[in-house]
Structures are given as structure tokens and as C-alpha cells.
Protein backbone atom coordinates (compact mmCIF):
# COMPACT_ATOMS: atom_id res chain seq x y z
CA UNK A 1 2.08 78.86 -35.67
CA UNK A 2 1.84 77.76 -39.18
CA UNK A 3 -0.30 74.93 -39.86
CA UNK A 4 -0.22 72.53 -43.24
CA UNK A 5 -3.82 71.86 -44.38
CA UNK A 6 -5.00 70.37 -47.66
CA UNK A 7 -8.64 70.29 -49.18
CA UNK A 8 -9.96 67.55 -51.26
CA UNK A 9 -13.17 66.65 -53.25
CA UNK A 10 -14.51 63.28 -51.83
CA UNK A 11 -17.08 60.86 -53.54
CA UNK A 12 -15.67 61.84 -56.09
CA UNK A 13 -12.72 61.71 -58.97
CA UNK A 14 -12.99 64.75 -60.66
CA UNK A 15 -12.74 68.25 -58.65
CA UNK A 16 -15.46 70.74 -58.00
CA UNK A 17 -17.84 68.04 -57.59
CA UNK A 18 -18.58 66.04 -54.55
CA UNK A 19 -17.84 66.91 -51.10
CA UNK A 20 -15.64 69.26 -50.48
CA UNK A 21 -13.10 68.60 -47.33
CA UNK A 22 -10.24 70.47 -45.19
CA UNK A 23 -7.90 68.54 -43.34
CA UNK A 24 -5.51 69.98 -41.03
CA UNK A 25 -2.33 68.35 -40.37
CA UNK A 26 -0.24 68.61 -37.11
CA UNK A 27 -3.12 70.23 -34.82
CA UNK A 28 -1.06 69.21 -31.71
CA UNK A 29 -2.13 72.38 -29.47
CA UNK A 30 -5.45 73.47 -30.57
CA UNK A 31 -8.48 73.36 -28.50
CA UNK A 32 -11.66 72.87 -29.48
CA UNK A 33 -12.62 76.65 -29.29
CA UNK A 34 -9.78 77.55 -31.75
CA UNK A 35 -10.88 74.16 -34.00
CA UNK A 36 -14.04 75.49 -34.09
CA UNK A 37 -13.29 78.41 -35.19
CA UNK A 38 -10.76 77.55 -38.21
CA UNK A 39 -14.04 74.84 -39.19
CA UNK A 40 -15.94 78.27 -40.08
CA UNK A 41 -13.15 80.08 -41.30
CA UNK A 42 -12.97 76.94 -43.80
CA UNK A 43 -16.56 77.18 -43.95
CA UNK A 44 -17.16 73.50 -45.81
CA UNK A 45 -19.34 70.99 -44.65
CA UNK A 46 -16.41 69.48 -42.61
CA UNK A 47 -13.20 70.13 -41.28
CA UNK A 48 -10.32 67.38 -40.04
CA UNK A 49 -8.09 68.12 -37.65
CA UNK A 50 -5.18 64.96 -37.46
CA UNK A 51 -3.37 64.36 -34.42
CA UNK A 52 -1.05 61.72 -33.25
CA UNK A 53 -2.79 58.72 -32.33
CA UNK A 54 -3.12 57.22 -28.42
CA UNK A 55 -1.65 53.95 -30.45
CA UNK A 56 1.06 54.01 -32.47
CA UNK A 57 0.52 51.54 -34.39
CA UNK A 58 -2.91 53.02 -35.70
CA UNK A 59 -2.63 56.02 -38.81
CA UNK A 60 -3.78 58.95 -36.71
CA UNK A 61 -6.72 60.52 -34.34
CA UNK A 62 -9.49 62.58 -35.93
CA UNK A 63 -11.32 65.61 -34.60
CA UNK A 64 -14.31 66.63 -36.63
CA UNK A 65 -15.82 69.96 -36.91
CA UNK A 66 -18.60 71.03 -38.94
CA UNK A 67 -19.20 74.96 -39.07
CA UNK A 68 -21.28 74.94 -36.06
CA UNK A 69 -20.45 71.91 -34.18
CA UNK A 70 -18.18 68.92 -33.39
CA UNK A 71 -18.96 65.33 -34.17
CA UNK A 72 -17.95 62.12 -33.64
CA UNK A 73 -17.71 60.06 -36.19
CA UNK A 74 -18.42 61.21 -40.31
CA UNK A 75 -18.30 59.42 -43.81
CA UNK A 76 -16.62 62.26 -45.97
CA UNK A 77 -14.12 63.20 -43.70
CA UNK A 78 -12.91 59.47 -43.01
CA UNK A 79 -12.90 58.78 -46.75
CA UNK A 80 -11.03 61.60 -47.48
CA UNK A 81 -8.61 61.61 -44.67
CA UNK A 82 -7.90 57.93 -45.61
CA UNK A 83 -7.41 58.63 -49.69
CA UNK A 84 -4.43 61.85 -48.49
CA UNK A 85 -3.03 59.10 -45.87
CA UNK A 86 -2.15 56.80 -48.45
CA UNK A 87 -1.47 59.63 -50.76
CA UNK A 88 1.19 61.05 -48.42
CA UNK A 89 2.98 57.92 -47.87
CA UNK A 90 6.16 56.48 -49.85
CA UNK A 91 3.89 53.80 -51.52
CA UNK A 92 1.72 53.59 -54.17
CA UNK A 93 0.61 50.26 -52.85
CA UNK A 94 -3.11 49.78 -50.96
CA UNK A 95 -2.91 50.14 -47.07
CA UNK A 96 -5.04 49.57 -44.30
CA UNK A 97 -5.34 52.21 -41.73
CA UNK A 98 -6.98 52.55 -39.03
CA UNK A 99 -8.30 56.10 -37.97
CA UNK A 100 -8.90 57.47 -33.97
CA UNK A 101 -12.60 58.85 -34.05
CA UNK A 102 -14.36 59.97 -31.52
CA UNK A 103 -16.59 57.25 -32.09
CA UNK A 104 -14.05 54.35 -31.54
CA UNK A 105 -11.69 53.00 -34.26
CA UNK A 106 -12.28 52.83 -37.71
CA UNK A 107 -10.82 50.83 -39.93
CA UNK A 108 -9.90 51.67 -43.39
CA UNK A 109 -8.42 50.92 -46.51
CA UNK A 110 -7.02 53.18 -49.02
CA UNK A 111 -5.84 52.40 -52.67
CA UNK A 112 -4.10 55.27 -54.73
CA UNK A 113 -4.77 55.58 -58.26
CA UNK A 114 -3.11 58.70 -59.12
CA UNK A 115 -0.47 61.43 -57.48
CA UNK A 116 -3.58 63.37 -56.15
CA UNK A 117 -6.88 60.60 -56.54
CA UNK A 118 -7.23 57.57 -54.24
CA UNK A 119 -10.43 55.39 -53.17
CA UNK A 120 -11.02 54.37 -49.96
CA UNK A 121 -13.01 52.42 -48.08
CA UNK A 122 -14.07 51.94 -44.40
CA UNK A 123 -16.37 49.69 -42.10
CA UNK A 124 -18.94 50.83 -40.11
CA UNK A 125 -17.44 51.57 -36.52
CA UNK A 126 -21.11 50.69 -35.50
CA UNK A 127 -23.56 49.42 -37.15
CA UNK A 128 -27.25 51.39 -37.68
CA UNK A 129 -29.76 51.41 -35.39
CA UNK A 130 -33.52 52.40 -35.43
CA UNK A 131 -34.42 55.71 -32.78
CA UNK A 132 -37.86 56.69 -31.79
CA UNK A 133 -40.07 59.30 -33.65
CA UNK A 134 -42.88 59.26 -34.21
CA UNK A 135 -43.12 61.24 -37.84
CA UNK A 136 -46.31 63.19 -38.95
CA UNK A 137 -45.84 62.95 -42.92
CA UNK A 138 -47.63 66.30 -43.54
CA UNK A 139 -45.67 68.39 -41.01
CA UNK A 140 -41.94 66.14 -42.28
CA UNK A 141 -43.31 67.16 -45.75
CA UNK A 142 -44.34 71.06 -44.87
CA UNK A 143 -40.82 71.73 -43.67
CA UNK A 144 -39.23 70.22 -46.59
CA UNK A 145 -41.36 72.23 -48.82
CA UNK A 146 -43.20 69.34 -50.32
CA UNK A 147 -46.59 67.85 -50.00
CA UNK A 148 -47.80 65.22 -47.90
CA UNK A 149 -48.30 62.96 -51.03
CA UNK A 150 -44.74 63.17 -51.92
CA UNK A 151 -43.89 61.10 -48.61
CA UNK A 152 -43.41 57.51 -48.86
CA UNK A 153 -44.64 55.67 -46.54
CA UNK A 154 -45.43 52.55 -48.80
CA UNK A 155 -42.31 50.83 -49.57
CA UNK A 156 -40.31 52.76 -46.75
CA UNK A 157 -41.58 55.40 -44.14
CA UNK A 158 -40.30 58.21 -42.09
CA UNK A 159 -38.16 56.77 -39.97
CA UNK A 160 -35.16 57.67 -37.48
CA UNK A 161 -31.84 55.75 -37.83
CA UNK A 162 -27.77 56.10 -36.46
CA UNK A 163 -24.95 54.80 -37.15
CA UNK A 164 -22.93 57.33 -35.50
CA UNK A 165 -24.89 60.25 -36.51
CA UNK A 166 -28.74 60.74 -35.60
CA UNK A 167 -30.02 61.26 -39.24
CA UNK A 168 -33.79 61.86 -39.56
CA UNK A 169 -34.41 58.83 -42.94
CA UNK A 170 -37.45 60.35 -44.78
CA UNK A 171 -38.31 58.69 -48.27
CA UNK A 172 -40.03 60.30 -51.54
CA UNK A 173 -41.62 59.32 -54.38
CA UNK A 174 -39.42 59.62 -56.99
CA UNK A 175 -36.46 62.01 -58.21
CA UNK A 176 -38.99 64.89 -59.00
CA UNK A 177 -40.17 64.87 -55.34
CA UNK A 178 -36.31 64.89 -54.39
CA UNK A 179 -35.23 67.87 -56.42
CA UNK A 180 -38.61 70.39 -55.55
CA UNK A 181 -37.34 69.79 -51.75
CA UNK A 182 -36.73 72.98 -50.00
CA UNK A 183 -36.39 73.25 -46.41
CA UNK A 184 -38.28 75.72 -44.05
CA UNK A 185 -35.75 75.87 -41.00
CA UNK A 186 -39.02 77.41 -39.42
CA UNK A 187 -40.87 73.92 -39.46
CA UNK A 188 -37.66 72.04 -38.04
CA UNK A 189 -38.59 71.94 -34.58
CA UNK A 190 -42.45 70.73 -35.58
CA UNK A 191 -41.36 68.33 -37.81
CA UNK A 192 -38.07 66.85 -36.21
CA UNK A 193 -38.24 67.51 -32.82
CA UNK A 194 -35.95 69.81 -30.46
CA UNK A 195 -33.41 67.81 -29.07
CA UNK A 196 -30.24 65.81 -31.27
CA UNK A 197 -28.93 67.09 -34.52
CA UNK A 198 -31.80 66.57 -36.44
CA UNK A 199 -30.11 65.88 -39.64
CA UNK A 200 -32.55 64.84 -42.39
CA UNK A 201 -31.90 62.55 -45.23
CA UNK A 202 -34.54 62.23 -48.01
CA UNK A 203 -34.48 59.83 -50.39
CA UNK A 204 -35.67 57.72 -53.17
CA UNK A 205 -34.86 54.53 -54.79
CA UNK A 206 -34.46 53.93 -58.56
CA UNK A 207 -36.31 51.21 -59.88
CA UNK A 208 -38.09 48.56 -58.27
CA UNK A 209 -37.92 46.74 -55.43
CA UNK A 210 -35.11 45.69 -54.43
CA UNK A 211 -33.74 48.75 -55.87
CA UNK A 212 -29.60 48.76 -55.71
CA UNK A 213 -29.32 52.50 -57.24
CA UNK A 214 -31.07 55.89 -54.68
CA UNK A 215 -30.85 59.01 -55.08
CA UNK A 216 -30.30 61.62 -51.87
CA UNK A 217 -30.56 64.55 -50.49
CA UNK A 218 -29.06 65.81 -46.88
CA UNK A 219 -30.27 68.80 -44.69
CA UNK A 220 -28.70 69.84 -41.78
CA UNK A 221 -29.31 73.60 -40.81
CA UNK A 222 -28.34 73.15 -36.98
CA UNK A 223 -25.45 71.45 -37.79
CA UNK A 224 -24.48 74.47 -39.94
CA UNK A 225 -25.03 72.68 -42.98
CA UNK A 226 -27.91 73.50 -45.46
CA UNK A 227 -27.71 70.90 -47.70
CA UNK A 228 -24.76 68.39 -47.85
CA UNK A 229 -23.04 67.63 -51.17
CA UNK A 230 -22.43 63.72 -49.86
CA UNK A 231 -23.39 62.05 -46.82
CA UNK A 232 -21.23 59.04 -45.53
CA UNK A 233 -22.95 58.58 -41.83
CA UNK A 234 -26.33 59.00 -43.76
CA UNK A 235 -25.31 56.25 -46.43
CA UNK A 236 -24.33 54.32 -43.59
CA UNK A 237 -27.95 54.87 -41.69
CA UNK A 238 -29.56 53.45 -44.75
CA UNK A 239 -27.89 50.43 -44.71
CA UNK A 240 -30.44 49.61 -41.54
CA UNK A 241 -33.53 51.05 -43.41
CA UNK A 242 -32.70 48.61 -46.69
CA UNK A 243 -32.28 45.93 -44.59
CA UNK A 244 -35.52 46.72 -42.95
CA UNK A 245 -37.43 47.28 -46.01
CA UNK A 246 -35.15 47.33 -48.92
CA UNK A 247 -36.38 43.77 -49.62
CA UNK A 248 -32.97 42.77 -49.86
CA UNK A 249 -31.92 39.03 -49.16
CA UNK A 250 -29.03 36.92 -47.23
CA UNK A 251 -25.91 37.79 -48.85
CA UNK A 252 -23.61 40.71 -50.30
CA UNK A 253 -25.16 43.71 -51.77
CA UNK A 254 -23.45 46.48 -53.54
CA UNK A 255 -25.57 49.96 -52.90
CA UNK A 256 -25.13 53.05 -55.48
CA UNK A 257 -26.10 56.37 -54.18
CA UNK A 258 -26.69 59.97 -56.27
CA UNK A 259 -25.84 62.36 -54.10
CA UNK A 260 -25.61 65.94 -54.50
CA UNK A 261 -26.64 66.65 -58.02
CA UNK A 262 -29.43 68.80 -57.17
CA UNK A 263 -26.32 70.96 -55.69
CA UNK A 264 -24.47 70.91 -59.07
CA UNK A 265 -21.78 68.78 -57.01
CA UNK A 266 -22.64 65.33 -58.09
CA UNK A 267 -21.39 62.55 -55.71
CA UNK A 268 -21.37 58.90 -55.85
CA UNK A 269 -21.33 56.80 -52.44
CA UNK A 270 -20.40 53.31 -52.67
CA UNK A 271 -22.37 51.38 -49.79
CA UNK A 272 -21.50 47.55 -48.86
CA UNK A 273 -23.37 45.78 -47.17
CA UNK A 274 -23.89 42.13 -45.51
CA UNK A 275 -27.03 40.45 -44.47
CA UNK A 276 -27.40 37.10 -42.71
CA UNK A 277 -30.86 35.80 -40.96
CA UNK A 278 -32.24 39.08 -41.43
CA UNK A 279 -30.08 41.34 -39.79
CA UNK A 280 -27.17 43.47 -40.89
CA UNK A 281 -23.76 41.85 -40.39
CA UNK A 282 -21.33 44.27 -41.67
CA UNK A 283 -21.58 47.05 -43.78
CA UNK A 284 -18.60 49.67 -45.48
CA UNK A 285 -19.00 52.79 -47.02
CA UNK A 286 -16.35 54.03 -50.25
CA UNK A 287 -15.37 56.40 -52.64
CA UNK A 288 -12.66 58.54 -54.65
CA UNK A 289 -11.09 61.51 -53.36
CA UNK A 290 -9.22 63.91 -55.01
CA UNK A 291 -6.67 66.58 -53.81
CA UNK A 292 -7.85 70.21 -54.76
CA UNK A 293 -5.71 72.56 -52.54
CA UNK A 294 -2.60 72.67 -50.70
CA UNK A 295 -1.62 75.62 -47.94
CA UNK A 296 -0.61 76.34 -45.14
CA UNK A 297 -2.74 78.53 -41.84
CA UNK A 298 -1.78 80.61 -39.12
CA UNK A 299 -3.32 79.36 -36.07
């Protein structure tokens, strides 16, 4: 059976930068073996797969595959399914949509700005919480190729958060520290444990506290991923660690993140988020997509 499937570059505007993004339409009869399989045939960081939703009056229900494994909930492939929703409609107009995730709902809203470029935007289906681990800085730092002084564990610290996705939230001093990273998959299991994903996020800030600019890097190996052009569930997992040590205050704050450059597919992430009596109210993640490819599979 012939299948219609379109790629896009997400958190971002222009293409060949960001993260890059297949999304099969009408996957009505595929199993997870066989999505599984077309996710490594596509071989990017994710794949969609859009079926009809359980409600009809929701946009559609998402299955999300990375190269090695399924998840339930991501950033990328939300935005980006969201931006070719509203791009495939009859209107040019913003819409809200909400998307079926494994996760729960998610609610979204898309604004096209050109034939093949729209921005969306979506709120956290759940908001971040802090895991147990119990980091050793020099073995985090071994397997990331660095040295223990690189680690910050001043301002922020190793630390474990989700918001859907377990991400491993380890901090650097500075942009040098973030490009010299380079991960020993042999050190994983020392330095991250042996159970979960163990997807690792390293990061920096850019200028002083509170800083409303970071820089980023994503590593997932086990999840088939190396290094991640543009991390959505990640962005969203920081939005607990600023509002644990960000030294942000009560009220809105508008987060930039670099993402990707180190890659030569520079990414911008757009993070949102709300604080009241010390505690994260709400929080969105957003960006630009663009269309790249159109085709069609046999599968």
C-alpha cells in the first residue's frame, strides 16, 4: 500500500537546519513492528505516524518512533506535526489543535506564515518533574569526554528531570565546555545508570544569572540517537531545572535555546514558561517548521 509522507525541518525557518522530521500520513494498518521499521528506513531522529483520532473532534493521534524505539510523547515531532496540520488545511488562519499522544492530549496551536513555513506552539501535557540520581560529576564528565571541572555544579548541578521523557539535565561551564563534548557510549551505563532511556542534555546558560538565552546539546545513543539537532521534551525538562535554580521570579518568562549548532544544524527552541509561589504553573514549548520533502512509501 502506498503511503503519503512528508519531511520537514523544525525549530527552524530555513531548511537543512534544525531538526529534521518524517511524518506519515494515513498509517491506519501498521503495527508497531512495521512502524518501527519504516522509523529506520527514515533513519531521522523521529518519525510520525498520524492516525485518526479516538475523538473526532481532536486533529489526529500520534505514534512516535525514533530509530530504535517508540515514545510517548516528543517536542519536534508535535511542533512539526502541528505547523503541516495547519499547513494542509483550507486556511491560512491560526488554529488550535489538539494532538492524541501517547502521553495524553496535547494541545496546540499552529500559525502559517508561508505555503510551506508555519510556527507552532504547544503546552506541556505534563509538567517536569525531578527523578532520583545520584550523579558522580567525574564519571557524568568521563563519558561525555570532558573533565570533571567542566561540570557545573555551582549555579545548577547534575540533575535528573521529565516531562514526558526521562532526560539526564547535566550543566557546563560555558559554550567551550559544550562544543569539546564527545560521548563515550562505553561510560553510559557508569555514568547514567542501566535502566530508562538515559537521554542526556548538557547545557549552559549565556550570561548571568537569571540567564534567558542557553545553549544545548542532546545525546541519546540507546534511543538510536547520537546527538539530537533540537530537543523539545528536553527544553521542556528545563523548564523545572530554571525554576529550581534559574533564579527566575513570579511571572512570565520567555526562554531562548541554541540548539544544534555544534551539529551544523542550528535550532532555536522557544520555551514559555509560568511561575507562581515558586513552582511552575504552565509552561509551552515553540518554533518554525518548514516543509522539505514530499513522497509517497510502500508499506
Amino acid at each position: 500500500m502506498q503511503r503519503r509522507f512528508t519531511t520537514l525541518d523544525v525549530f527552524t525557518s530555513e531548511r537543512f537546519a534544525g531538526n529534521p522530521l518524517a511524518v506519515v500520513a494515513e498509517a491506519e494498518g501498521l503495527d508497531a513492528a512495521r512502524m518501527q521499521g519504516i522509523a529506520r528506513e527514515f533513519g531521522l531522529p523521529e518519525t510520525v505516524f498520524v492516525f485518526p483520532p479516538a475523538d473526532p473532534a481532536h486533529a489526529a493521534r500520534l505514534r512516535i518512533f525514533t530509530p530504535a524505539t517508540e515514545l510517548p510523547f516528543a517536542g519536534h515531532p508535535t511542533v512539526g506535526t502541528a505547523a503541516l496540520l495547519a499547513l494542509s488545511g483550507d486556511s491560512s488562519k491560526p488554529q488550535d489543535l489538539v494532538l492524541e499522544e501517547e502521553i495524553g492530549h496535547v494541545r496546540c496551536h499552529a500559525t502559517p506564515k508561508a505555503s510551506d513555513l508555519a510556527h507552532a506552539r504547544f503546552a506541556l501535557p505534563v509538567l517536569p518533574r525531578r527523578l532520583d540520581w545520584k550523579a558522580d560529576p567525574k564519571t557524568v564528565a568521563a563519558a561525555l569526554g570532558l573533565s570533571a571541572a567542566d561540570i557545573d555544579t555551582a549555579w545548577f548541578t547534575p540533575e535528573k528531570w521529565s516531562a514526558g521523557i526521562e532526560m539526564c539535565m547535566v550543566p557546563v561551564k560555558g559554550a567551550a565546555a559544550l562544543s569539546s563534548a564527545c560521548p563515550d557510549v562505553s561510560g553510559w551505563k557508569a555514568a547514567f545508570g542501566d535502566t530508562g532511556p538515559r537521554a542526556v542534555y548538557v547545557f549552559c546558560p549565556e550570561g548571568e544569572a537569571p540567564a534567558k538565552s542557553f545553549r544545548a546539546r542532546m545525546f541519546a545513543p540507546l534511543l538510536g540517537i547520537r546527538e539530537d539537532p533540537a530537543t523539545g521534551s528536553a527544553a521542556a525538562a528545563l523548564a523545572g531545572v530554571l525554576t529550581a535554580h534559574g533564579g527566575l521570579g513570579t511571572g512570565a518568562h520567555s526562554i531562548a535555546i541554541d540548539q544544534g549548532r555544534d551539529m551544523g544544524r542550528p535550532s532555536t527552541i522557544e520555551l514559555e514558561l509560568q511561575i507562581g509561589g515558586g513552582k511552575l504553573t504552565t509552561a509551552s514549548i515553540a518554533g518554525d517548521a518548514v516543509i522539505v520533502s514530499r513522497g509517497t512509501l510502500n508499506a
